[in-house]
Structure formats: structure tokens, C-alpha cells
C-alpha atoms as a PDB file:
ATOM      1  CA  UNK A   1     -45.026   4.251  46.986  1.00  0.00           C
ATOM      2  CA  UNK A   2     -46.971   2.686  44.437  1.00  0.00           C
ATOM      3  CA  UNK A   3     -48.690  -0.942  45.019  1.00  0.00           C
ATOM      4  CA  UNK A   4     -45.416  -2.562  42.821  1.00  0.00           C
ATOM      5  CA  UNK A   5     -42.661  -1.095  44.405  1.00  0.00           C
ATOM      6  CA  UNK A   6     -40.691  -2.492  47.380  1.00  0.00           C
ATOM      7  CA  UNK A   7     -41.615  -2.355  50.554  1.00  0.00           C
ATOM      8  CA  UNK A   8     -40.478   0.110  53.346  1.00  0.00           C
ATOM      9  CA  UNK A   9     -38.951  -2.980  55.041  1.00  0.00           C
ATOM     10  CA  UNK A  10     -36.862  -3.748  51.887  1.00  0.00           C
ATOM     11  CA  UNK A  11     -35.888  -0.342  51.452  1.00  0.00           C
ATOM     12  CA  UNK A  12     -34.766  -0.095  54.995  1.00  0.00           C
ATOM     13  CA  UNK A  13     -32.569  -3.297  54.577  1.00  0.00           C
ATOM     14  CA  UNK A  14     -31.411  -1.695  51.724  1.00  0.00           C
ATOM     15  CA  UNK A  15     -30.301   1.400  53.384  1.00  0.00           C
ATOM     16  CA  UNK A  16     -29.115  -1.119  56.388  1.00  0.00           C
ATOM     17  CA  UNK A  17     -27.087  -3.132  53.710  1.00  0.00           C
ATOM     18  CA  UNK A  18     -25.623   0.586  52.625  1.00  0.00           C
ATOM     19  CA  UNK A  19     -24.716   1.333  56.031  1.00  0.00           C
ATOM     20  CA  UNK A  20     -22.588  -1.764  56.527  1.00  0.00           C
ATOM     21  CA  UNK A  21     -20.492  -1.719  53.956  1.00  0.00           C
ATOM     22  CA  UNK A  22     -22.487  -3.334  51.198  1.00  0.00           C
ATOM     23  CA  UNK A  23     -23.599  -3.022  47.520  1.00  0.00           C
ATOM     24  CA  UNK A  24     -27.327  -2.599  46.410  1.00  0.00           C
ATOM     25  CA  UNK A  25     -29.099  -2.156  43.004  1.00  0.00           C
ATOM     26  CA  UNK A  26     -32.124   0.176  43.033  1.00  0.00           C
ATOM     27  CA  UNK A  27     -34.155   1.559  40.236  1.00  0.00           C
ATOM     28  CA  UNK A  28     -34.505   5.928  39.113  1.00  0.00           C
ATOM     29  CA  UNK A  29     -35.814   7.431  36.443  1.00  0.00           C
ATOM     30  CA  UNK A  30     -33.018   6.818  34.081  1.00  0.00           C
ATOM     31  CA  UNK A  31     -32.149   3.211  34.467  1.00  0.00           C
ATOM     32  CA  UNK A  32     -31.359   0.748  37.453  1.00  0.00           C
ATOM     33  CA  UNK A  33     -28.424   2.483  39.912  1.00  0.00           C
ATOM     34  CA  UNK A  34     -25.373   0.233  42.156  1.00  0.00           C
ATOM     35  CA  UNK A  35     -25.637   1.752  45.277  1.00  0.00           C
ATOM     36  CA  UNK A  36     -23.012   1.425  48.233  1.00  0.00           C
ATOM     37  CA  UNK A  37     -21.320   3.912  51.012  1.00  0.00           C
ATOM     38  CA  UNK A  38     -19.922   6.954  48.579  1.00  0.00           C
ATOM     39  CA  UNK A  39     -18.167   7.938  51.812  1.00  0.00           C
ATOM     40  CA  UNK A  40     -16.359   4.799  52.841  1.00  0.00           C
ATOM     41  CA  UNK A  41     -13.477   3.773  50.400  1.00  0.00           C
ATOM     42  CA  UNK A  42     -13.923   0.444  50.538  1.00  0.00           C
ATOM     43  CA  UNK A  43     -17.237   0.590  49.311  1.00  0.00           C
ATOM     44  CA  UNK A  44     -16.117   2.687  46.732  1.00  0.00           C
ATOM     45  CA  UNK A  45     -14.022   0.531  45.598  1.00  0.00           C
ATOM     46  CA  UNK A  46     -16.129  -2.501  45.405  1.00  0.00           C
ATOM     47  CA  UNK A  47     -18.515  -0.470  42.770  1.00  0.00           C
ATOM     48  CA  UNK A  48     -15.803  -0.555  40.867  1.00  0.00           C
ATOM     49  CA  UNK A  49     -14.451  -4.142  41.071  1.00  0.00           C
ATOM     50  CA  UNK A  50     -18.354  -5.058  40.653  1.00  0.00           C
ATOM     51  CA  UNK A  51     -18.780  -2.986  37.347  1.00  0.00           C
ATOM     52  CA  UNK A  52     -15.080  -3.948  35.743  1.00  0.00           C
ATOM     53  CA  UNK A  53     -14.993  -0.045  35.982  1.00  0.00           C
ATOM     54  CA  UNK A  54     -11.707   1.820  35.319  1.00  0.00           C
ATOM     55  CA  UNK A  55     -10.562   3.922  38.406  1.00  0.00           C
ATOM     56  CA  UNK A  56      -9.714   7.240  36.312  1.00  0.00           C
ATOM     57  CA  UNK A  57     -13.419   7.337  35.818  1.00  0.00           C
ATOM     58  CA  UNK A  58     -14.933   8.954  38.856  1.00  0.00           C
ATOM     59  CA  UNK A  59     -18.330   7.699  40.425  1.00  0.00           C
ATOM     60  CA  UNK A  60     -21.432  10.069  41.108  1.00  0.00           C
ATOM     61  CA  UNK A  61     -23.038  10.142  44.837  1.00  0.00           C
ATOM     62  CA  UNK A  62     -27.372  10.312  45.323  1.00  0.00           C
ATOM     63  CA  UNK A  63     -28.609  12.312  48.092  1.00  0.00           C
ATOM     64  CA  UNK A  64     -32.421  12.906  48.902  1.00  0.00           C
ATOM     65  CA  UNK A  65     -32.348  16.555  49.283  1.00  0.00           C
ATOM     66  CA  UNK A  66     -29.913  20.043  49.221  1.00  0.00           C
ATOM     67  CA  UNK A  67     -29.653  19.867  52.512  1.00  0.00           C
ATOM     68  CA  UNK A  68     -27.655  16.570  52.579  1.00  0.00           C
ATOM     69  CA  UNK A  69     -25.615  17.530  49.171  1.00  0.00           C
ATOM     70  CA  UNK A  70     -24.225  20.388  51.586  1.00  0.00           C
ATOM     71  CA  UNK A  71     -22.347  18.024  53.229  1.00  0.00           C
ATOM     72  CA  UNK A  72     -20.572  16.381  50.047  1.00  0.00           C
ATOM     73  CA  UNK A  73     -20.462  19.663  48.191  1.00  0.00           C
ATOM     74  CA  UNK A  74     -19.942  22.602  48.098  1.00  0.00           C
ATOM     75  CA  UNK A  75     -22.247  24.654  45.978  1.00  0.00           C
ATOM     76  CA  UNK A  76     -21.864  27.858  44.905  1.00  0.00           C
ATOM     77  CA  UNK A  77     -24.756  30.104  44.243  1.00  0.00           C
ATOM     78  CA  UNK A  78     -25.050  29.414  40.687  1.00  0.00           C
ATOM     79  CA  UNK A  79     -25.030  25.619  41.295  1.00  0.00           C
ATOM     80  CA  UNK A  80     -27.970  25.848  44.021  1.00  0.00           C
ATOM     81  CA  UNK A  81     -29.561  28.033  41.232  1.00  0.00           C
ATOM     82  CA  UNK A  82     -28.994  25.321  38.929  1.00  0.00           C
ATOM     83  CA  UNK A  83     -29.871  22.694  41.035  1.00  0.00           C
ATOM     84  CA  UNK A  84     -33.349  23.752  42.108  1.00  0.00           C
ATOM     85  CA  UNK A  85     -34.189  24.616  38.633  1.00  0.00           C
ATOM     86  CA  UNK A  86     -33.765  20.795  37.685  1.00  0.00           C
ATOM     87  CA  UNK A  87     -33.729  18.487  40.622  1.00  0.00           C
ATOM     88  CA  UNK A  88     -34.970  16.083  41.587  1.00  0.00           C
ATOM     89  CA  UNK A  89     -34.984  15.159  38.060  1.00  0.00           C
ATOM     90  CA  UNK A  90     -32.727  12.550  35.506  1.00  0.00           C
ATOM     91  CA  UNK A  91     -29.929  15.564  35.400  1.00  0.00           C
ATOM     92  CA  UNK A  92     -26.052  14.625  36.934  1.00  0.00           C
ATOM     93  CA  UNK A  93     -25.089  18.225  38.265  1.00  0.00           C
ATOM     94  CA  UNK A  94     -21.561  18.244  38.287  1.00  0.00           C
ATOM     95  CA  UNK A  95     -19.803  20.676  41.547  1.00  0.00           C
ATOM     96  CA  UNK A  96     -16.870  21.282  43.629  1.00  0.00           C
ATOM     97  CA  UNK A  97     -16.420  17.896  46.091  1.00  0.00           C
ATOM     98  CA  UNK A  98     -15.955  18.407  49.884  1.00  0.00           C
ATOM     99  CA  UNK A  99     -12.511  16.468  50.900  1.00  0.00           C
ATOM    100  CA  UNK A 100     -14.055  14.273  53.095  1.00  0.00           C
ATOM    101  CA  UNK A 101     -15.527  12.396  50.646  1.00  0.00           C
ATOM    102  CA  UNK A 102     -12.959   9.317  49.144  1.00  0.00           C
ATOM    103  CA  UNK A 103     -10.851   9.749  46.268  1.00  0.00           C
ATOM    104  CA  UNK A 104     -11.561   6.505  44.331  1.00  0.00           C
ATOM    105  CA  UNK A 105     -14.778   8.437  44.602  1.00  0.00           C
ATOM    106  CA  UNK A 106     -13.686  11.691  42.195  1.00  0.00           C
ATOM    107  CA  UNK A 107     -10.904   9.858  40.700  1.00  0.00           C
ATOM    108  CA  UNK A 108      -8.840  11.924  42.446  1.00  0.00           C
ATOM    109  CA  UNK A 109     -10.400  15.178  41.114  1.00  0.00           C
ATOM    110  CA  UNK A 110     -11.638  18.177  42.737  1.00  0.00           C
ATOM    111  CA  UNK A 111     -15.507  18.228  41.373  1.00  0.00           C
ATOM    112  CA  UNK A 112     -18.156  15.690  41.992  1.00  0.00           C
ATOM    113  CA  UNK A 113     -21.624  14.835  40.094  1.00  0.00           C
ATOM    114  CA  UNK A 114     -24.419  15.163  42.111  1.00  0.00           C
ATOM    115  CA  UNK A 115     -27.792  13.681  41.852  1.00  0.00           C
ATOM    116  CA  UNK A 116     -31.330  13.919  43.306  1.00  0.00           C
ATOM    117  CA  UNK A 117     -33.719  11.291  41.013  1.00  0.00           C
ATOM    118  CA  UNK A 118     -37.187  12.169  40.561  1.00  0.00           C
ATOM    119  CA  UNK A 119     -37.690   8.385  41.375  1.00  0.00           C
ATOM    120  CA  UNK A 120     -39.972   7.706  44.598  1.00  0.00           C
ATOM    121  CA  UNK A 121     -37.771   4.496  45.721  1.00  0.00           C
ATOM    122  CA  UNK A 122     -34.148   6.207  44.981  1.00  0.00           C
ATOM    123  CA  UNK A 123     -35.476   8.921  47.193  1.00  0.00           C
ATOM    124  CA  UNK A 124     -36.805   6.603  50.283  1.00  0.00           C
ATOM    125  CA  UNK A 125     -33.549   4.874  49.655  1.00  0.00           C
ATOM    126  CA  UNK A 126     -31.451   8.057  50.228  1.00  0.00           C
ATOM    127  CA  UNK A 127     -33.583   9.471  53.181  1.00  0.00           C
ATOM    128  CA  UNK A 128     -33.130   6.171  54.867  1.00  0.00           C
ATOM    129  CA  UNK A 129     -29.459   6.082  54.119  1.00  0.00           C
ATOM    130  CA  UNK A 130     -29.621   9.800  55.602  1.00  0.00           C
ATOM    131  CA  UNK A 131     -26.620  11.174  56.016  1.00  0.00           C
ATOM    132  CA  UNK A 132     -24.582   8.641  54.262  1.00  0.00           C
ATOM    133  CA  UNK A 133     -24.497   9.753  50.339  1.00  0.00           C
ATOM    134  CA  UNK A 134     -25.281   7.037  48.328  1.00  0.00           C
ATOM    135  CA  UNK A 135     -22.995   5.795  44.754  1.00  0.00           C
ATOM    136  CA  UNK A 136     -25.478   6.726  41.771  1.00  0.00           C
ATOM    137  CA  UNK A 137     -24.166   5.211  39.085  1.00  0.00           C
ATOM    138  CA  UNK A 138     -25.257   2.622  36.804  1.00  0.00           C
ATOM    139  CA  UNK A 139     -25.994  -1.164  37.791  1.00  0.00           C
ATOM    140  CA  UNK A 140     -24.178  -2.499  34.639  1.00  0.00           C
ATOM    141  CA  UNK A 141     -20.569  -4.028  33.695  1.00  0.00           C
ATOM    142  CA  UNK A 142     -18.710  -1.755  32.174  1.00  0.00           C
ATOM    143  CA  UNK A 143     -18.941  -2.171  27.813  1.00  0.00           C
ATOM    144  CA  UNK A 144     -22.648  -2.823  28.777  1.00  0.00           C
ATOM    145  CA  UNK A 145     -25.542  -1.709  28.153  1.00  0.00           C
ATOM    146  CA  UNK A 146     -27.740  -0.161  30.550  1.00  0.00           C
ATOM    147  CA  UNK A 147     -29.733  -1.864  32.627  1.00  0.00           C
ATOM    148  CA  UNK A 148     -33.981  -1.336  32.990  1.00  0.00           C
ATOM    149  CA  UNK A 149     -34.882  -4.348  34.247  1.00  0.00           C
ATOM    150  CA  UNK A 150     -33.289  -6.528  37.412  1.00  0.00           C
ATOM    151  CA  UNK A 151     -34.002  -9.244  35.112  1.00  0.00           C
ATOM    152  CA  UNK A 152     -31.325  -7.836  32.721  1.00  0.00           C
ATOM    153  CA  UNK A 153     -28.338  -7.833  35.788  1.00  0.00           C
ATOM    154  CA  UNK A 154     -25.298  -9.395  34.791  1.00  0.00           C
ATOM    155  CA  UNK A 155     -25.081 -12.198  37.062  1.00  0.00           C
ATOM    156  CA  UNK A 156     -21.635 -10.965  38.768  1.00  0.00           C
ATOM    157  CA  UNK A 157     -23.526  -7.513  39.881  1.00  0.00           C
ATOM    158  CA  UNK A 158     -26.672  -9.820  41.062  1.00  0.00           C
ATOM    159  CA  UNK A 159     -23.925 -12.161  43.186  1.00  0.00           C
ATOM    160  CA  UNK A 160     -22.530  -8.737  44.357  1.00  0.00           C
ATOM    161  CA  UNK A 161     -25.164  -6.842  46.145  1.00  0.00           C
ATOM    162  CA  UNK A 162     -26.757  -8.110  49.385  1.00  0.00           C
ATOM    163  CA  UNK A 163     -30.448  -6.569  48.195  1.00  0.00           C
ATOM    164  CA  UNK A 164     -31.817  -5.782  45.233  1.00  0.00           C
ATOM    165  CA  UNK A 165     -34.511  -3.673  44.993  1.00  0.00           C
ATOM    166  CA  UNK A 166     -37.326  -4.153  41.823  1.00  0.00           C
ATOM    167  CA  UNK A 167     -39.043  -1.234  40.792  1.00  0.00           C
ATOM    168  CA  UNK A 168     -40.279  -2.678  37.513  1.00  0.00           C
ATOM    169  CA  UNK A 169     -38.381  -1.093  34.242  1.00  0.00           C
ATOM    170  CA  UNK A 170     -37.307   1.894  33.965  1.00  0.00           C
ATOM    171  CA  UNK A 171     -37.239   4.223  31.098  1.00  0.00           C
ATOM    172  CA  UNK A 172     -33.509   4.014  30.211  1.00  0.00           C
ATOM    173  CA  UNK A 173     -32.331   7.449  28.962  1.00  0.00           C
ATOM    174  CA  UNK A 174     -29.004   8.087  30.852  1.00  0.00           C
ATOM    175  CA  UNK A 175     -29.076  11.129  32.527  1.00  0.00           C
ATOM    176  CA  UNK A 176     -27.608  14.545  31.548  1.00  0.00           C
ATOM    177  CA  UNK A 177     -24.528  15.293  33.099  1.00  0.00           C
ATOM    178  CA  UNK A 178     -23.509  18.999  33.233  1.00  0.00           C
ATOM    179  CA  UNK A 179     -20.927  21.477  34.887  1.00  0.00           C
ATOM    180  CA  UNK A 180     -23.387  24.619  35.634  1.00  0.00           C
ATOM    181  CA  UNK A 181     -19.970  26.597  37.059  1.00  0.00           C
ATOM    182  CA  UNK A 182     -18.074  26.092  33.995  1.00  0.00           C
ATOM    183  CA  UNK A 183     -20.819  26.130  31.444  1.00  0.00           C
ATOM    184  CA  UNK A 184     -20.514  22.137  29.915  1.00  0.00           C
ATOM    185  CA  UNK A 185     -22.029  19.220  29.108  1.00  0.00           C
ATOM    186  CA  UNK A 186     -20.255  16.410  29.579  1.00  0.00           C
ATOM    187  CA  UNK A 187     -23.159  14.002  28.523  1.00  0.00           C
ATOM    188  CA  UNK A 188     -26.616  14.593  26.621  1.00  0.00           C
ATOM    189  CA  UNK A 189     -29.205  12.639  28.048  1.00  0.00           C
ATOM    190  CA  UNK A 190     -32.474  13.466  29.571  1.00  0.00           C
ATOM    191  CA  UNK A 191     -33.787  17.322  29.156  1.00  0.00           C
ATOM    192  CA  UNK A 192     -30.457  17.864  27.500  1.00  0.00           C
ATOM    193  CA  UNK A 193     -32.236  20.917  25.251  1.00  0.00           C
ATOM    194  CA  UNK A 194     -33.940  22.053  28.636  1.00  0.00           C
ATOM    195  CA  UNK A 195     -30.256  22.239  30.251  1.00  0.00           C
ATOM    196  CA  UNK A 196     -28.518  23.409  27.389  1.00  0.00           C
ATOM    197  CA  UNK A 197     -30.911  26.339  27.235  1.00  0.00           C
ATOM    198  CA  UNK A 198     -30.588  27.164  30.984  1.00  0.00           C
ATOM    199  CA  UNK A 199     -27.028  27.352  30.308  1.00  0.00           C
ATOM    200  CA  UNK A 200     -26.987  29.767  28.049  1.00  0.00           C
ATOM    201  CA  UNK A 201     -29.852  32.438  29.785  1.00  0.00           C
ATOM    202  CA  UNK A 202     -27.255  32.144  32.660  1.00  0.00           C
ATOM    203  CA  UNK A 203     -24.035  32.295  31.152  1.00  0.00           C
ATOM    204  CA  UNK A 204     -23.431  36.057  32.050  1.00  0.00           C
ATOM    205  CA  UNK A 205     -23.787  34.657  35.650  1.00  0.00           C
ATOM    206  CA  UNK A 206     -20.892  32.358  35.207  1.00  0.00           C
ATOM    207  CA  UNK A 207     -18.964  34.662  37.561  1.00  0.00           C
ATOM    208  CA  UNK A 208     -21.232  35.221  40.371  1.00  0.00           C
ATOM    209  CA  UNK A 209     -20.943  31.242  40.633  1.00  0.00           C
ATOM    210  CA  UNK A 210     -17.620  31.398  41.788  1.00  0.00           C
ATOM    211  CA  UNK A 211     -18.198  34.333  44.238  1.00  0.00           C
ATOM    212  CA  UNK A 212     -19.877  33.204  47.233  1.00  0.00           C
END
């Protein structure tokens, strides 16, 4: 990790925090995230009452690697096609959920966004988390803006989270959020043209997708 970001002791009470239950803001490459248990529904439900978030509007899960998206998704050959053309990177890849996972988590529906930051302190996060996914979505009250610095955290989602973890600001373009199976984009954000572009070389392989 670089000299400014947070120790491997405060990343490990971070994932400790995580692994009891708890809320935790960390920084990617897109903007700061509110981390908690994506499996436990309790947890899942205090990222909501934290943000002021509505509950028909599901919540994305981090992971460090494939290997642990596995076993909170289940990707088809497309998607893993997909997903090691643009992760880890500032892209929301959006895929069939496993039913173990909660649904508060989903909003009750049967796909899942999925994402692997290109951030060194999201990833030592998740890999200490490991095999608990982790709730990537933003650190901000709903009707609010982004946030890209801890100094910018509304005081109710500082008050919430038993660690915070500083990684200096962050660039603040939202990531892209896309459906590789069904061909969408349900948000333009970072490599959006890159995506877009992806999509459409691969559309003929829609199908095969869906096959295996």
C-alpha cells in the first residue's frame, strides 16, 4: 500500500468490524464505499437505514477476486468473459444472484451487481473479509452527492460505522453499471465508451451467455 493509506491493522479491524455485524466506509476508485456483511440481513439492512436508502433499490456486493464472486453468483460464460475483460476496474457488472445471498440485498430480484475495484485498500479490505462479500455501494445519504473525501461524510454515516478507513480523495466518477447477459447499461460512468463497445463486438454471443 502506499505510505498514505491505512494500515494493515486498520484494514484488518475493518474487515473484523465487517465480520461482526458492523458498517465501515472505505475508499475505490470511484468514490468512498459503506461497507457491511452483504450476506447477513441485518447488515443489509442497516446500509440502508444509514443511507435513508429506499428498499426497492437493490445494493451491490465487492469481492477481491472471481473466485469469491462464484460463491454470490453465478456467472455464465459470457459474464466471466465480461468480467475479466474489465475487472478489477470502476465497472458494476450486473449477473444472476446465488439465493443464499439476502433479499434486502437484490431488492428481491434475481440479478446482482458485482464489483472488483481497481483500488489497493478495497481489495485488502475484501481479501481480509474473505469469504464474506462485502456491500459496495456508496458512503453517501441518499439525494447526496457523492462522497471523495471522509471529510465530506454526512455526520449520521460517520456516527454509523465502527471504522473508517482514509484513503485520501478519490476521483469521483460513479462507476458503470452494466448487464453483459442482456446487453444494457443501466448507468454511464467510468469507461462507459470502453463497455459500450465491448457490448456490441459481443452481442452475437448474447446466447452462448445463457448456455453454460
Amino acid at each position: 500500500m502506499s505510505p498514505d493509506a491505512p494500515t494493515d491493522d486498520r484494514v484488518a479491524a475493518a474487515a473484523s468490524a465487517i465480520a461482526d455485524g458492523d458498517l465501515v466506509v472505505y475508499p475505490t476508485e470511484t468514490v468512498y464505499g459503506l461497507g457491511a456483511d452483504a450476506s447477513d440481513s441485518k447488515a443489509v439492512e442497516r446500509v440502508f437505514e444509514t443511507k435513508g436508502r429506499s428498499r426497492d433499490k437493490p445494493l451491490s456486493l465487492g469481492v477481491p477476486d472471481v473466485e469469491t464472486a462464484r460463491r454470490y453468483a453465478r456467472l455464465t460464460p459470457l459474464d466471466e468473459r465480461f468480467v475479466r475483460a474489465f475487472l478489477p476496474g470502476p465497472v458494476t457488472v450486473v449477473v444472476e444472484t446465488d439465493p443464499s445471498l439476502p433479499e434486502a440485498l437484490t431488492a428481491g430480484r434475481d440479478r446482482v451487481g458485482l464489483r472488483i475495484p481497481d483500488h489497493e485498500v478495497a481489495l485488502a479490505l475484501y481479501r481480509a473479509a474473505k469469504p464474506l462479500p462485502v456491500t459496495a455501494t456508496s458512503a453517501n445519504r441518499s439525494g447526496s452527492g457523492s462522497v471523495r473525501r471522509v471529510d465530506d461524510l454526512a455526520p449520521a454515516v460517520r456516527d454509523a460505522c465502527a471504522v473508517v478507513l482514509d484513503g485520501g480523495e478519490t476521483p469521483g466518477t460513479e462507476s458503470t453499471v452494466v448487464d453483459p447477459g442482456r446487453g444494457v447499461v443501466h448507468r454511464r460512468g467510468a469507461h462507459a465508451d470502453r463497455v459500450e463497445a465491448w457490448l456490441a463486438d459481443h452481442a452475437d454471443d448474447d446466447h452462448a451467455g445463457h448456455d453454460g
